[in-house]
Protein backbone atom coordinates (compact mmCIF):
# COMPACT_ATOMS: atom_id res chain seq x y z
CA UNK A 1 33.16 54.66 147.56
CA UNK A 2 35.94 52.74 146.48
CA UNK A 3 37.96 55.83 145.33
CA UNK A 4 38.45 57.54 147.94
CA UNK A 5 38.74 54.49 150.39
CA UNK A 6 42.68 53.42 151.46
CA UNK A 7 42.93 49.70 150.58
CA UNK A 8 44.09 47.30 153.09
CA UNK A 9 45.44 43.78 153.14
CA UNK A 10 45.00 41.17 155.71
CA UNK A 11 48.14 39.45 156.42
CA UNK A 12 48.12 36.32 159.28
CA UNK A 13 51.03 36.84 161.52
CA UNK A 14 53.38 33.61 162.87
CA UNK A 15 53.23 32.38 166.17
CA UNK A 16 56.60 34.17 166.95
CA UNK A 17 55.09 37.62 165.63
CA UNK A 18 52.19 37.23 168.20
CA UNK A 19 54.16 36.23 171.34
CA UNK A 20 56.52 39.08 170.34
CA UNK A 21 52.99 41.08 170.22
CA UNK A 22 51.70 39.92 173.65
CA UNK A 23 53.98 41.60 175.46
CA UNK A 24 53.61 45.22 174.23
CA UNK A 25 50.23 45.62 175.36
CA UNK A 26 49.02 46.82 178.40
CA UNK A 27 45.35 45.40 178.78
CA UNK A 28 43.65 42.24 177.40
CA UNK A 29 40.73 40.37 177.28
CA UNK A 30 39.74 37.23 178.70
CA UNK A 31 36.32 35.01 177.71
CA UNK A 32 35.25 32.46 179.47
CA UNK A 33 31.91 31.10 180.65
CA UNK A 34 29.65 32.22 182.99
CA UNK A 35 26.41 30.64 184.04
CA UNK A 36 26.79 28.46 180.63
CA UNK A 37 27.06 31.95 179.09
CA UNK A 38 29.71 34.09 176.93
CA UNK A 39 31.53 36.55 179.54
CA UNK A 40 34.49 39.03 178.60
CA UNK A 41 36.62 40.88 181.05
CA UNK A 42 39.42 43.33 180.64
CA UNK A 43 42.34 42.40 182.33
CA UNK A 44 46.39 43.30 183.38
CA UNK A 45 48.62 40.70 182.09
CA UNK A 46 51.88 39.51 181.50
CA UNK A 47 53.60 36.38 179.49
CA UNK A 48 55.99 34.01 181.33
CA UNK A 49 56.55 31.37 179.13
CA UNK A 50 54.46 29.90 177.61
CA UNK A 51 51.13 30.82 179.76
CA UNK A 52 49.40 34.29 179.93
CA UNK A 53 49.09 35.07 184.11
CA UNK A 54 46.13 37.25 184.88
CA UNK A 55 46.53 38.35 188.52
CA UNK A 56 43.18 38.47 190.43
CA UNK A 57 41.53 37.84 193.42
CA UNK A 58 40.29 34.26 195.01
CA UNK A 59 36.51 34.52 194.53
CA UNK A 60 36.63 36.66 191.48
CA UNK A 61 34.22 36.00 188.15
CA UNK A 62 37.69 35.56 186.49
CA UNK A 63 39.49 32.74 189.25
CA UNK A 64 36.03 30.80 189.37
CA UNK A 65 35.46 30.64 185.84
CA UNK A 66 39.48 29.51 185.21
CA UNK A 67 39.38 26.33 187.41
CA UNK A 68 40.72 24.37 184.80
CA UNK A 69 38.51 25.42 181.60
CA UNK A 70 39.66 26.51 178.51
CA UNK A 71 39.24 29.90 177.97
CA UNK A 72 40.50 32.68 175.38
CA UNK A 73 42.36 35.49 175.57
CA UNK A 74 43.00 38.53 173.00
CA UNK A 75 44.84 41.50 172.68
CA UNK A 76 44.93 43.91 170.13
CA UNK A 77 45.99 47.55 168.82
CA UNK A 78 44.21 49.89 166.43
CA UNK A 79 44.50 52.65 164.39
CA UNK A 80 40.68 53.78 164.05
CA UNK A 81 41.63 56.78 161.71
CA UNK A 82 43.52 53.79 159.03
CA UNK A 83 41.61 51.46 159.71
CA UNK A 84 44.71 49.45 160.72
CA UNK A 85 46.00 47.28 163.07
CA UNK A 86 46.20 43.96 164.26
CA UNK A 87 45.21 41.04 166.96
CA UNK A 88 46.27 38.07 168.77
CA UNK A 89 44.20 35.58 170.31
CA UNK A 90 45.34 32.81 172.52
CA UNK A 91 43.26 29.85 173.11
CA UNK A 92 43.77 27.09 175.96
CA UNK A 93 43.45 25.67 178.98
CA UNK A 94 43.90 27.78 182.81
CA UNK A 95 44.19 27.27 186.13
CA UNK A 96 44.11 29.21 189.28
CA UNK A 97 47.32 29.93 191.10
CA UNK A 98 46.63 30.38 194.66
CA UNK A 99 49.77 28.82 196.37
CA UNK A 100 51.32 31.31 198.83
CA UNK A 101 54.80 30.81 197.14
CA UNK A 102 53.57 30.73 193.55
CA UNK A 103 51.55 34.08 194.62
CA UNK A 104 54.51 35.78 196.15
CA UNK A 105 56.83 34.87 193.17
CA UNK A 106 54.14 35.85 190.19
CA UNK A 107 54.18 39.09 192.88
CA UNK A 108 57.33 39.70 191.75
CA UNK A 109 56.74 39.86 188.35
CA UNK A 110 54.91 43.48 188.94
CA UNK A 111 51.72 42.74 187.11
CA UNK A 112 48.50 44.28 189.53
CA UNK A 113 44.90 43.38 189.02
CA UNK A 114 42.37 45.53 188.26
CA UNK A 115 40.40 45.83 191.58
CA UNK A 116 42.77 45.73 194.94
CA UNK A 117 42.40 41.80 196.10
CA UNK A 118 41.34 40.71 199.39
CA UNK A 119 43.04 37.34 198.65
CA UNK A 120 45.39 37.57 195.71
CA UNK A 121 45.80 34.44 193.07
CA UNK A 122 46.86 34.31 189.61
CA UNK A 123 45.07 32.67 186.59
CA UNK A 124 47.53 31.07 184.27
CA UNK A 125 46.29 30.61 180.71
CA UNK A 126 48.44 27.88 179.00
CA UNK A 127 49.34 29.39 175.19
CA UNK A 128 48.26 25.98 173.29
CA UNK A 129 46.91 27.67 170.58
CA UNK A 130 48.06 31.31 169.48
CA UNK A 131 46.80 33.01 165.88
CA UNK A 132 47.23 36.59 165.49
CA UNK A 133 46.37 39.17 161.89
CA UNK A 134 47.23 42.32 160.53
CA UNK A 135 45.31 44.86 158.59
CA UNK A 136 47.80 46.92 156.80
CA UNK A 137 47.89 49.52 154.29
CA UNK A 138 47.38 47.68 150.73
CA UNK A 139 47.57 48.35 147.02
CA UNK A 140 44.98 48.12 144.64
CA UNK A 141 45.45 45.29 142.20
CA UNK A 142 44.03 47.12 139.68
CA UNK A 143 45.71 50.60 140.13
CA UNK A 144 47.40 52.33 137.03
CA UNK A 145 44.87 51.18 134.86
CA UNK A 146 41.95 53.02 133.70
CA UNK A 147 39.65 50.06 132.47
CA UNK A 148 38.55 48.67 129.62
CA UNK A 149 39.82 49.78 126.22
């Protein structure tokens, strides 16, 4: 019913908005392809620059998929009660970081993988393309008025 329903507006955020964004969230997700299919993973994160670094492990769905592809990754937060919130998607292309001093110095950074690695790399996601929305609270353009007269 359209009553009782709390309006909301989409608004579509700047690029500085969503890299300010991408770093206050704690999990993401990252799609690539798998077996010429659609795959989605959560994963820990962190920006350094201007790539997203994913740490992982060498043989993981996540480094083999990342050898050079271009993949997407998204972040988000929601309220599910307001029906608010917003996203931010980041679209380009990654690479695996296996280098013993590239691993040791994204080591410092504190960002852990999911699963404990047996051979720890990084994927680096290169931020080429990043697009990010809101869904906030909105006003009803016809509010105050009682119809027709």
């Amino acid at each position: 019913m359209l009553g009782t329903d709390v309006f909301r507006r989409l608004e579509v955020l700047e690029e500085s908005e969503c890299r300010s964004l991408l770093t206050t969230a704690p999990i993401g997700r990252l799609a690539f392809t798998e077996g010429a299919l659609p795959a989605i993973q959560p994963v820990h994160f962190v920006v350094l620059d201007h790539q997203i670094i994913i740490p992982t492990r060498m043989g993981s769905k996540v480094a083999a998929a990342s050898r050079g592809a271009v993949v997407a990754f998204e972040v988000d937060e929601f309220d599910a009660d307001a029906r608010t919130g917003w996203d931010v998607t980041v679209i380009g292309p990654s690479r695996v970081v296996e280098h013993p001093d590239e691993v040791r110095a994204l080591d410092r950074l504190g960002v852990r993988a999911w699963a404990p690695p047996d051979v720890p790399c990084y994927v680096a996601v290169q931020m080429s393309i990043v697009r990010g929305r809101r869904l906030v609270p909105g006003v009803r353009s016809d509010a105050g008025t009682s119809g027709p007269r």
